[in-house]
N, C-alpha and C. Protein backbone atom coordinates (compact mmCIF):
# COMPACT_ATOMS: atom_id res chain seq x y z
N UNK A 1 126.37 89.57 101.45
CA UNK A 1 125.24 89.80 102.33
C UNK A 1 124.64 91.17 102.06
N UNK A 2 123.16 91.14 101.71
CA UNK A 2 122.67 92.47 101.84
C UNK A 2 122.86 93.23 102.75
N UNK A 3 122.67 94.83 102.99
CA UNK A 3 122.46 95.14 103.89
C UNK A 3 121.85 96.80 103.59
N UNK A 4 120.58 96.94 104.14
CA UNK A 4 119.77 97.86 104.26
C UNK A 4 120.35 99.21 105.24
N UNK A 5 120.18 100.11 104.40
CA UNK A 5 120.21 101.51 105.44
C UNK A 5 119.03 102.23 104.85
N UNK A 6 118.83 103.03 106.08
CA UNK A 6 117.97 104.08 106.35
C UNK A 6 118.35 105.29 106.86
N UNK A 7 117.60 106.35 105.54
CA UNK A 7 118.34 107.58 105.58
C UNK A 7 117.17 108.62 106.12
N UNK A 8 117.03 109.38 106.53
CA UNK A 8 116.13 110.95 106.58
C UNK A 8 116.09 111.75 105.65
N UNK A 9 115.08 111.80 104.82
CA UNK A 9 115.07 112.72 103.75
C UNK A 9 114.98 114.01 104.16
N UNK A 10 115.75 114.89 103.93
CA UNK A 10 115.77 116.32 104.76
C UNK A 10 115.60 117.61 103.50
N UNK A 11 116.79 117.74 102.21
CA UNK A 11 116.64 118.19 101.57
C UNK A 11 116.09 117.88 100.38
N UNK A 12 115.50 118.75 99.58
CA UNK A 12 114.75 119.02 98.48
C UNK A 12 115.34 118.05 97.06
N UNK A 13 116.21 118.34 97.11
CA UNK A 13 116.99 117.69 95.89
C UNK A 13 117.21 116.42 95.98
N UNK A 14 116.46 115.72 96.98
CA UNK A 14 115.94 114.28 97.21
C UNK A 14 114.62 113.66 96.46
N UNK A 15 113.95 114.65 96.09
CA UNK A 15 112.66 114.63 96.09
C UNK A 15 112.66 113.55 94.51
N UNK A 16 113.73 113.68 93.69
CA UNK A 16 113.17 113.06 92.51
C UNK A 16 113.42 111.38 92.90
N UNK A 17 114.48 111.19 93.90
CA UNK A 17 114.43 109.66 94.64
C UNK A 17 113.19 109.19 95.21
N UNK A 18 112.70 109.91 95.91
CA UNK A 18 111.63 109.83 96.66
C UNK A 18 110.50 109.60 95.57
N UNK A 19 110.48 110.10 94.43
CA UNK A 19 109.43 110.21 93.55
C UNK A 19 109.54 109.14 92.63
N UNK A 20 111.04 108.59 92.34
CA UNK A 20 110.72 107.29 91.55
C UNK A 20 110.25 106.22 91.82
N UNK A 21 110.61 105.88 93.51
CA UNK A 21 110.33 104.94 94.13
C UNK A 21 109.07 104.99 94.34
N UNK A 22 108.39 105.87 94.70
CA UNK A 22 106.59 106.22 94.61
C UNK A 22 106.20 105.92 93.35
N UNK A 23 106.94 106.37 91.56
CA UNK A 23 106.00 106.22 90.67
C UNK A 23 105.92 104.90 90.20
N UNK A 24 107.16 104.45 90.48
CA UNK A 24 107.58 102.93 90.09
C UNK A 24 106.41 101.61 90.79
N UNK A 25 106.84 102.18 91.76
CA UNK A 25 106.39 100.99 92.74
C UNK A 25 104.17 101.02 92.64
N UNK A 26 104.10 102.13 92.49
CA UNK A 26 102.47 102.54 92.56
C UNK A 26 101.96 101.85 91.22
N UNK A 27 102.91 101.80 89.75
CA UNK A 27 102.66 101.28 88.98
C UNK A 27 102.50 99.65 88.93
N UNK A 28 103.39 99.36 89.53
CA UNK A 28 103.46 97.89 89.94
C UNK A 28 102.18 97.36 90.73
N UNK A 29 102.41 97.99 91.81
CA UNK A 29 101.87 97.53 92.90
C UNK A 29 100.29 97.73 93.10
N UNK A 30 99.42 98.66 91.78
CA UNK A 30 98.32 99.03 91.83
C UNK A 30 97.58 98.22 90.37
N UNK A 31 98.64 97.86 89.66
CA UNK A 31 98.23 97.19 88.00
C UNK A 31 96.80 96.52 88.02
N UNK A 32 96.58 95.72 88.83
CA UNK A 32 95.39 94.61 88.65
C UNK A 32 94.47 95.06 89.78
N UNK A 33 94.84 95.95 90.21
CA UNK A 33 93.67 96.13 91.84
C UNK A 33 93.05 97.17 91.54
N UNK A 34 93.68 98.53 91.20
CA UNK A 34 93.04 100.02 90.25
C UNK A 34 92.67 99.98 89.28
N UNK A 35 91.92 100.87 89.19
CA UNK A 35 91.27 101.50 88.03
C UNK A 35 92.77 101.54 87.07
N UNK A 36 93.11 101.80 85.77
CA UNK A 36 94.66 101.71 85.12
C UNK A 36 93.92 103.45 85.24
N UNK A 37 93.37 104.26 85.00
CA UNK A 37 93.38 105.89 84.89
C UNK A 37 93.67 106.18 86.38
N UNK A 38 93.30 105.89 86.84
CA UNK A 38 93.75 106.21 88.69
C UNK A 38 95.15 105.66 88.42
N UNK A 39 95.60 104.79 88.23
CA UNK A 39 97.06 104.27 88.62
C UNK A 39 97.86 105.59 87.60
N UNK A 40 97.34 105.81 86.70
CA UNK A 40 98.10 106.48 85.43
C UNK A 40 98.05 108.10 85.86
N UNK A 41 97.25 108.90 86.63
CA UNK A 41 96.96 110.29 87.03
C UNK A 41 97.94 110.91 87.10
N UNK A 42 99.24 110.03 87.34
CA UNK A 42 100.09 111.40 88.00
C UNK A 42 101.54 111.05 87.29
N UNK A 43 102.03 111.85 86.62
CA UNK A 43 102.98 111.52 86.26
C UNK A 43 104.08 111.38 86.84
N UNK A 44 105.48 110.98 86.59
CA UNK A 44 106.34 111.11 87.42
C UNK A 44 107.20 112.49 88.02
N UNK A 45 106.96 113.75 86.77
CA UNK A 45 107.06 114.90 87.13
C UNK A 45 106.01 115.57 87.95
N UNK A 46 104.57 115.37 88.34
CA UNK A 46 103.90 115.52 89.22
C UNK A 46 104.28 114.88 90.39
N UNK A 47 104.62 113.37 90.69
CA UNK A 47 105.30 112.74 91.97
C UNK A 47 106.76 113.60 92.57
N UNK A 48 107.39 113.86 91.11
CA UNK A 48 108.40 115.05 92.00
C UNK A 48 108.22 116.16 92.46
N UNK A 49 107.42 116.83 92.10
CA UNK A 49 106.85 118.48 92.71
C UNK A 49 106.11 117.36 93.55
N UNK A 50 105.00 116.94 94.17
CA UNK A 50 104.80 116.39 95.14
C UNK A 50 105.26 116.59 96.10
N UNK A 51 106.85 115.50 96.22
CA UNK A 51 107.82 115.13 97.07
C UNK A 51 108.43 116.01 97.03
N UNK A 52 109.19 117.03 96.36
CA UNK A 52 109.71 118.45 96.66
C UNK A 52 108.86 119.11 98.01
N UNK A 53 107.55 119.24 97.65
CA UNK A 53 106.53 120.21 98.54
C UNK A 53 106.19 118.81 100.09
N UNK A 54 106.39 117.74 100.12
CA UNK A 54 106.43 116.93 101.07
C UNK A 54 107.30 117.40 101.85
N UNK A 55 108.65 117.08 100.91
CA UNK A 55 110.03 117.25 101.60
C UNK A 55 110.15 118.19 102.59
N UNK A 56 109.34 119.52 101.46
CA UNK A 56 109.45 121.35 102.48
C UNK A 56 108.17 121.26 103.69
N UNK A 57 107.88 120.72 103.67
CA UNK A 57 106.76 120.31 104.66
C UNK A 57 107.58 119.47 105.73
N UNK A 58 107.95 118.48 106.07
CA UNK A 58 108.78 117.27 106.64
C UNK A 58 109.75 118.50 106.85
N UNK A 59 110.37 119.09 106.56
CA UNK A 59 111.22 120.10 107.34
C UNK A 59 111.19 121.43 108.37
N UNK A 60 109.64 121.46 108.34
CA UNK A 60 108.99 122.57 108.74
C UNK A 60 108.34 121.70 109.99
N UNK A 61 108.65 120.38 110.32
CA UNK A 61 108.21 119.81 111.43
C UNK A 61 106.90 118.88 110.95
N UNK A 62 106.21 119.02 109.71
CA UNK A 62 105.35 118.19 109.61
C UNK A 62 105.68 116.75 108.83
N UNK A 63 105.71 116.01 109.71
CA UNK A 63 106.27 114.51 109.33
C UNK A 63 107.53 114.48 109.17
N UNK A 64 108.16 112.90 109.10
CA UNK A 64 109.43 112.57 108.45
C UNK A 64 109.43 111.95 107.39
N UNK A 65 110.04 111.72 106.34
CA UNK A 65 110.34 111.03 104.97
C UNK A 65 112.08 110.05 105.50
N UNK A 66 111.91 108.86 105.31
CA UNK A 66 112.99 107.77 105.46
C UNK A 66 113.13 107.32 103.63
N UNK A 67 114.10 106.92 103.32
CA UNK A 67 114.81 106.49 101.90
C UNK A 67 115.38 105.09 102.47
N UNK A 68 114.74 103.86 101.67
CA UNK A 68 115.74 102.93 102.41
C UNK A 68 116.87 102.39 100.94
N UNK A 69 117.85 101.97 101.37
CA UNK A 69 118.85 101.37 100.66
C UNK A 69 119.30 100.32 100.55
N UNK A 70 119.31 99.52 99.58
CA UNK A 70 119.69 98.10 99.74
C UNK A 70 120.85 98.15 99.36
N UNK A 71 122.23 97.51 98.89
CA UNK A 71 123.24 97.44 98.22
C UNK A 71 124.06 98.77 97.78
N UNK A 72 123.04 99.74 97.96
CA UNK A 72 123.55 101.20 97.27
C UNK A 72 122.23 101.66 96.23
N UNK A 73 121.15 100.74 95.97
CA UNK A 73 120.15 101.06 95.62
C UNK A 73 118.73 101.73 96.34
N UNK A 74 118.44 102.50 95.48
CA UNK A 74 116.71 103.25 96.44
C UNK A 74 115.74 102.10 96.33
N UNK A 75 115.64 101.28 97.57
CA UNK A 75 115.01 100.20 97.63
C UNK A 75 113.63 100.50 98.20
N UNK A 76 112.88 101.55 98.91
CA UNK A 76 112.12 102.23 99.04
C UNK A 76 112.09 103.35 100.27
N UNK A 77 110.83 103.58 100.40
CA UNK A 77 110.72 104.55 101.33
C UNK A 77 109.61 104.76 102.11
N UNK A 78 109.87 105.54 103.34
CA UNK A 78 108.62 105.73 104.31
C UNK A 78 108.21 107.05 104.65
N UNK A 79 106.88 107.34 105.01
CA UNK A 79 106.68 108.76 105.58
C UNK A 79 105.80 108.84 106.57
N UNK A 80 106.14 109.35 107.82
CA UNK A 80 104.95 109.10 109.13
C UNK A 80 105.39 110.40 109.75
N UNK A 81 104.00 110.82 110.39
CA UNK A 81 103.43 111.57 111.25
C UNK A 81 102.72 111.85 111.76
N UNK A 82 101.98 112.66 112.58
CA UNK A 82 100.67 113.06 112.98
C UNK A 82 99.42 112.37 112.23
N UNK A 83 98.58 112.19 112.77
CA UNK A 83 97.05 111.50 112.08
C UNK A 83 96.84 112.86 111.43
N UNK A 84 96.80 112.56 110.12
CA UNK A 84 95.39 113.32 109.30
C UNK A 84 93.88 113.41 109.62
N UNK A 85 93.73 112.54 110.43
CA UNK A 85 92.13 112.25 110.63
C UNK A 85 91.63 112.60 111.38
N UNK A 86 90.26 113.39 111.49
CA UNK A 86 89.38 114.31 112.27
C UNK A 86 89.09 113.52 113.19
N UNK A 87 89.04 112.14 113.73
CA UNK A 87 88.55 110.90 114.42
C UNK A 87 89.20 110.69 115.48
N UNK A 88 90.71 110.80 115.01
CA UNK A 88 91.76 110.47 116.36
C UNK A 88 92.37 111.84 116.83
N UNK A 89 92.75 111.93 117.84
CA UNK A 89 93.91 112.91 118.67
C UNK A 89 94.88 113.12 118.08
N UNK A 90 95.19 114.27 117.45
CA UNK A 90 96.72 114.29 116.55
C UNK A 90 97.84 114.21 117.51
N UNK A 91 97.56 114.29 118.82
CA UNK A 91 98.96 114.30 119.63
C UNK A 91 99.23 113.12 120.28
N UNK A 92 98.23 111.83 120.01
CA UNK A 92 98.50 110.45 120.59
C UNK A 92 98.63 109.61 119.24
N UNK A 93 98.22 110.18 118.10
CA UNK A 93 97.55 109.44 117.02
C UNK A 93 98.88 109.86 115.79
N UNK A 94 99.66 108.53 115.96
CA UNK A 94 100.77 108.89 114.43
C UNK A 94 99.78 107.85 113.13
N UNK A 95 100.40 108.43 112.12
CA UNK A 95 99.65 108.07 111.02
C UNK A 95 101.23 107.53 109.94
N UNK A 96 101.22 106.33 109.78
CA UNK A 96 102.13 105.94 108.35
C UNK A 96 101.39 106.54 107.25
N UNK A 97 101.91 107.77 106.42
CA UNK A 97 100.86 108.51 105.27
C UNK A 97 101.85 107.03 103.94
N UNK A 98 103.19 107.04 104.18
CA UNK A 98 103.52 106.05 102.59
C UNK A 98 104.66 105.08 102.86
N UNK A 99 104.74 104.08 102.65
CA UNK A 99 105.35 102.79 102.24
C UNK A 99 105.06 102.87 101.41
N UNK A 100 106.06 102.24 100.67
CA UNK A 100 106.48 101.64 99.48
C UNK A 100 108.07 101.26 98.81
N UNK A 101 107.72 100.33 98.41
CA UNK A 101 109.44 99.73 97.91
C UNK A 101 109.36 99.04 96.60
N UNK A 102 110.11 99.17 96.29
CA UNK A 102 110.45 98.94 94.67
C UNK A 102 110.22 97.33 94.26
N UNK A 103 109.28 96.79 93.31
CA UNK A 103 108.91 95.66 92.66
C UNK A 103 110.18 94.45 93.05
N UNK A 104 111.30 95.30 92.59
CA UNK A 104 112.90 94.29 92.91
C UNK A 104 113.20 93.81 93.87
N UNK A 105 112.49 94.72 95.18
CA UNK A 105 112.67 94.44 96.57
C UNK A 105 111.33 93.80 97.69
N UNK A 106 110.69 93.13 96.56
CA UNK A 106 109.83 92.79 97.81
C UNK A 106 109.91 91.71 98.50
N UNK A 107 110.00 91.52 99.70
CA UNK A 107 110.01 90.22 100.49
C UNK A 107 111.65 90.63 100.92
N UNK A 108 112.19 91.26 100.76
CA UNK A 108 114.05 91.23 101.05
C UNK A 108 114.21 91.72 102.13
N UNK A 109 113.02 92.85 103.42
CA UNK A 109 113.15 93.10 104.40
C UNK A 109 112.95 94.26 104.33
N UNK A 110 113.14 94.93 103.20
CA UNK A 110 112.96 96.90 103.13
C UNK A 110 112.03 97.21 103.64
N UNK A 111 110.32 96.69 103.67
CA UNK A 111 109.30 97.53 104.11
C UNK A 111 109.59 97.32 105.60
N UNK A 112 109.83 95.84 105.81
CA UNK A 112 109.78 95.70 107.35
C UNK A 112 110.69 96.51 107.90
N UNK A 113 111.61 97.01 107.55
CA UNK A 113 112.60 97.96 107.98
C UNK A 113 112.42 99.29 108.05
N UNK A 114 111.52 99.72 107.24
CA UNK A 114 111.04 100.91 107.14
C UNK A 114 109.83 100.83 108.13
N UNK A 115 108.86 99.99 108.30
CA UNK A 115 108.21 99.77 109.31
C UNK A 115 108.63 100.02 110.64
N UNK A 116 109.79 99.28 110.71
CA UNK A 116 110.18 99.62 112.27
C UNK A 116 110.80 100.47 112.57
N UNK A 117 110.92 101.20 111.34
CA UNK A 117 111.74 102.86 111.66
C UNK A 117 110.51 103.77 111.79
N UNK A 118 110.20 103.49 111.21
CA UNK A 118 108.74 104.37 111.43
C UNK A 118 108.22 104.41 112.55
N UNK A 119 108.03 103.42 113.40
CA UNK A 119 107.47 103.00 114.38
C UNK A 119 107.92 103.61 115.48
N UNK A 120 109.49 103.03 115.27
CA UNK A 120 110.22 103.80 116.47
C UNK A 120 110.43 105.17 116.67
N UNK A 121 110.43 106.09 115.36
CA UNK A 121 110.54 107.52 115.39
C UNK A 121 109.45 108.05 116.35
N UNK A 122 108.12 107.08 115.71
CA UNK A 122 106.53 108.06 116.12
C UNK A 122 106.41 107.43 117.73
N UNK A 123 107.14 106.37 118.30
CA UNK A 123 107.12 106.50 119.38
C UNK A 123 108.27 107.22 120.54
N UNK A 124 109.52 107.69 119.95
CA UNK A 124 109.78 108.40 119.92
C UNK A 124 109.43 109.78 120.44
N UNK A 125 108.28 109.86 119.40
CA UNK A 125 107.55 111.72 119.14
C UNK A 125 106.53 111.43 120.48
N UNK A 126 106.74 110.32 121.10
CA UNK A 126 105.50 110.24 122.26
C UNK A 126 103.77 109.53 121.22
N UNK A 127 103.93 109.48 120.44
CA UNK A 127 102.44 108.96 120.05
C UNK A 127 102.21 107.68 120.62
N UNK A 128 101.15 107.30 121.07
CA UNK A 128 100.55 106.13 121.11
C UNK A 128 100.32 105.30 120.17
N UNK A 129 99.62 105.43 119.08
CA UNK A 129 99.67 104.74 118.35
C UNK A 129 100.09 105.07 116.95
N UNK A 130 99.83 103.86 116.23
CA UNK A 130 100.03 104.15 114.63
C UNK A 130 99.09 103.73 114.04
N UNK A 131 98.45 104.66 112.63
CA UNK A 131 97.55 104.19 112.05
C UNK A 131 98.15 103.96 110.02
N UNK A 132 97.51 103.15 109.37
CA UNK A 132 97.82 103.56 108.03
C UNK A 132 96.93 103.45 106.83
N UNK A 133 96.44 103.50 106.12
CA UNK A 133 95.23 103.57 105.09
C UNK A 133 95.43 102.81 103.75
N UNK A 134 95.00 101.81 103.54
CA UNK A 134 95.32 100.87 102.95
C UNK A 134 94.30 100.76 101.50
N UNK A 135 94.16 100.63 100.59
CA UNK A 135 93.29 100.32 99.39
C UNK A 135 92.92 98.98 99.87
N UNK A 136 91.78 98.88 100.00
CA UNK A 136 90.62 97.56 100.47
C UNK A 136 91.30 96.31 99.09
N UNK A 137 91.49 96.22 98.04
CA UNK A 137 91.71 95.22 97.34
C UNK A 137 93.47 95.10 97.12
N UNK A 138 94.28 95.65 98.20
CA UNK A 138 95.08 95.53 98.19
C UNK A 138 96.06 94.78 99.42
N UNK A 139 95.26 93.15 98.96
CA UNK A 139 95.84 91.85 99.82
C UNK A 139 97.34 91.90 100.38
N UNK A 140 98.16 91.87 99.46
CA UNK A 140 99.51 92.43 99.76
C UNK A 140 100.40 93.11 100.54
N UNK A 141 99.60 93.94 100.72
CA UNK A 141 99.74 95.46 101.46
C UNK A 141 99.29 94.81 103.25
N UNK A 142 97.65 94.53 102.85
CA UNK A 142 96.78 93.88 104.01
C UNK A 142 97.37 92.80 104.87
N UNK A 143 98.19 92.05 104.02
CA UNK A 143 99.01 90.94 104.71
C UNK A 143 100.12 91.72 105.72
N UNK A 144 100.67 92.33 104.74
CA UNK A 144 101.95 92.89 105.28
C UNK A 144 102.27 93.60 106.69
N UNK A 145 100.91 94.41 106.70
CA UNK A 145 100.69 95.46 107.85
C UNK A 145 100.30 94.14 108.97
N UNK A 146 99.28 93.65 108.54
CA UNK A 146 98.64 92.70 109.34
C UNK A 146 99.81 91.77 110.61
N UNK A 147 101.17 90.80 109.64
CA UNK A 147 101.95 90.73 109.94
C UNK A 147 102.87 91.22 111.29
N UNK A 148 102.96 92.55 110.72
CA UNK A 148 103.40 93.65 111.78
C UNK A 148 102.57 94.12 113.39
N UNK A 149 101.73 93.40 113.37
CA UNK A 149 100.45 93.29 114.57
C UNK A 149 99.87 94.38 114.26
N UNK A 150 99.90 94.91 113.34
CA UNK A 150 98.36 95.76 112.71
C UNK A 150 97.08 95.31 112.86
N UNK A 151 96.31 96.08 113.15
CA UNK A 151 94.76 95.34 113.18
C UNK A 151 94.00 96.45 112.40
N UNK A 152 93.02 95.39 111.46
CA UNK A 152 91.99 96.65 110.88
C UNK A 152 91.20 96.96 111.82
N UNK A 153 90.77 98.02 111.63
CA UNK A 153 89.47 99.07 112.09
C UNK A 153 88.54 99.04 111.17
N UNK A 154 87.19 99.92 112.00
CA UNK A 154 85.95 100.10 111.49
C UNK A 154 86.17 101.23 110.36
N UNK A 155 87.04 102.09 110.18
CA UNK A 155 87.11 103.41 109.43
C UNK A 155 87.59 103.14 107.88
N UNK A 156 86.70 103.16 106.87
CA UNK A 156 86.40 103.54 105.86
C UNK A 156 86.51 104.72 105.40
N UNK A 157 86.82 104.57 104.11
CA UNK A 157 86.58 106.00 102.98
C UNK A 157 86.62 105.82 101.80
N UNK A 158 86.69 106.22 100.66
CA UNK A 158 86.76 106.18 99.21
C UNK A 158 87.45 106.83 98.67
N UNK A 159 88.04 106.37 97.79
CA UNK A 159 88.40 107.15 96.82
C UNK A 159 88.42 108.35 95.90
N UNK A 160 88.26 109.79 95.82
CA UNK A 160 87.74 110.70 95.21
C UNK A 160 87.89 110.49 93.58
N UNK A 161 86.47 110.29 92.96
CA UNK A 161 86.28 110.18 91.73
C UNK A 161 86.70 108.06 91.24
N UNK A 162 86.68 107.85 92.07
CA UNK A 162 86.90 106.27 92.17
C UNK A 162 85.89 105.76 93.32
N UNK A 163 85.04 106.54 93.38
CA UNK A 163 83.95 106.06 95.16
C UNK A 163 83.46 104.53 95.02
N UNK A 164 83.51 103.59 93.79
CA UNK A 164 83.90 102.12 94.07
C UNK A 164 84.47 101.44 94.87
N UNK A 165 86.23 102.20 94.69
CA UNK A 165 87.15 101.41 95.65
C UNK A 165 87.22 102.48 97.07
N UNK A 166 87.19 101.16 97.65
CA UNK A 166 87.55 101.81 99.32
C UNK A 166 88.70 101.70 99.43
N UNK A 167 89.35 102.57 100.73
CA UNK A 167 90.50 102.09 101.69
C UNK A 167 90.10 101.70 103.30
N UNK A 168 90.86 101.14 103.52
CA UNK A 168 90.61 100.83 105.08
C UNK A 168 91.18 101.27 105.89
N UNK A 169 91.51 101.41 107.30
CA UNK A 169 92.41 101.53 108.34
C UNK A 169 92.46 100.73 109.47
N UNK A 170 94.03 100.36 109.44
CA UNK A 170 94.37 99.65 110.85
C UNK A 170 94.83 100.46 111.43
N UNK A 171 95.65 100.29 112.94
CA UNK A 171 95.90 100.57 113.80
C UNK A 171 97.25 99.77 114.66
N UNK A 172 97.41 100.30 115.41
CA UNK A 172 98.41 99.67 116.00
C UNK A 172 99.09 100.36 117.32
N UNK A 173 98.98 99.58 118.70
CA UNK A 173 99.69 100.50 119.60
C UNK A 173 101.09 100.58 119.48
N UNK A 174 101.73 101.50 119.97
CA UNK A 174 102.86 101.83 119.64
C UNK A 174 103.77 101.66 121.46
C-alpha cells in the first residue's frame, strides 16, 4: 500500500529537492501548452538558487513550502501564503503560489494531498480564502483545482514576454 507523507520544507539544503520536482514536472507538464523557450528559461541550477532564496524567505515567515513523499520518493510539492495580489486583502486572502508533482505521480493522490495541506495550514493562519493562478491552456491543472471546489474568477494576466498566453484565477473559501 502506498502511503504519502508530508514534510515542511524549513532548511536550505532542501532546496535542490524542491527544485527537481519543479524542473521535472514544469517540463512535463508545460511540453504541448508553452511556448518550448518559456518551458526551457530556467535551468535546473536557476530552479535551485530559486528554491534556496524561497526556502530563506518561507523561514522568515513569508509562506510555507510542503515536500510530499510517496514510498520514500519526492513525489511533489506545495507552497502557500499570503495573496500576492494588489486586488485582494493579504490578511483574508491566502494564495497557493506552486503545486506540482512529478509525471510518475499523477492521479496517485499527491496533489490532492498537498491540496489539503495547504488548505488547512492557510486556514489555520486565519485566511478566508484561497486563491491560485493557473496557465489558461492548462486543462489538467483547470480540472484538478476545479475538482477541489475551486471556482474561476474574472482576474486575468499574461505572461511577461509571452503576452499570448494568459493565466487565470480561481478562488476558493476556506
Amino acid at each position: 500500500m502506498s502511503q504519502i507523507k508530508i514534510e515542511t520544507i524549513k532548511n536550505v539544503d532542501d532546496a535542490g529537492r524542491v527544485a527537481r520536482v519543479h524542473w521535472v514536472t514544469r517540463q512535463k507538464a508545460y511540453a504541448d501548452i508553452l511556448p518550448k523557450e518559456y518551458v526551457a528559461q530556467k535551468s535546473f541550477s536557476d530552479r535551485e538558487r530559486q528554491w534556496y532564496s524561497n526556502i530563506e524567505k518561507a523561514g522568515q515567515g513569508d509562506g510555507t513550502i510542503w515536500i510530499a513523499q510517496l514510498n520514500g520518493f519526492d513525489a511533489g510539492f506545495a507552497a502557500a501564503g499570503a495573496t500576492r495580489d494588489e486586488d485582494l486583502d493579504k490578511k483574508k486572502s491566502a494564495e497557493l503560489y506552486y503545486i506540482y508533482v512529478m509525471p510518475d505521480y499523477w492521479g496517485s493522490g499527491v496533489g490532492k494531498k498537498l491540496f489539503d495541506q495547504s488548505c488547512d495550514e492557510m486556514r489555520k493562519a486565519k485566511f478566508k480564502e484561497i486563491t491560485v493562478w493557473v496557465y489558461e491552456p492548462n486543462t489538467f491543472a483547470r480540472k484538478f483545482y476545479e475538482r477541489q471546489g475551486m471556482k474561476l474568477t474574472k482576474a486575468t494576466r499574461t505572461i511577461p514576454d509571452f503576452e499570448t498566453y494568459k493565466v487565470v484565477r480561481y478562488s476558493m473559501s476556506l
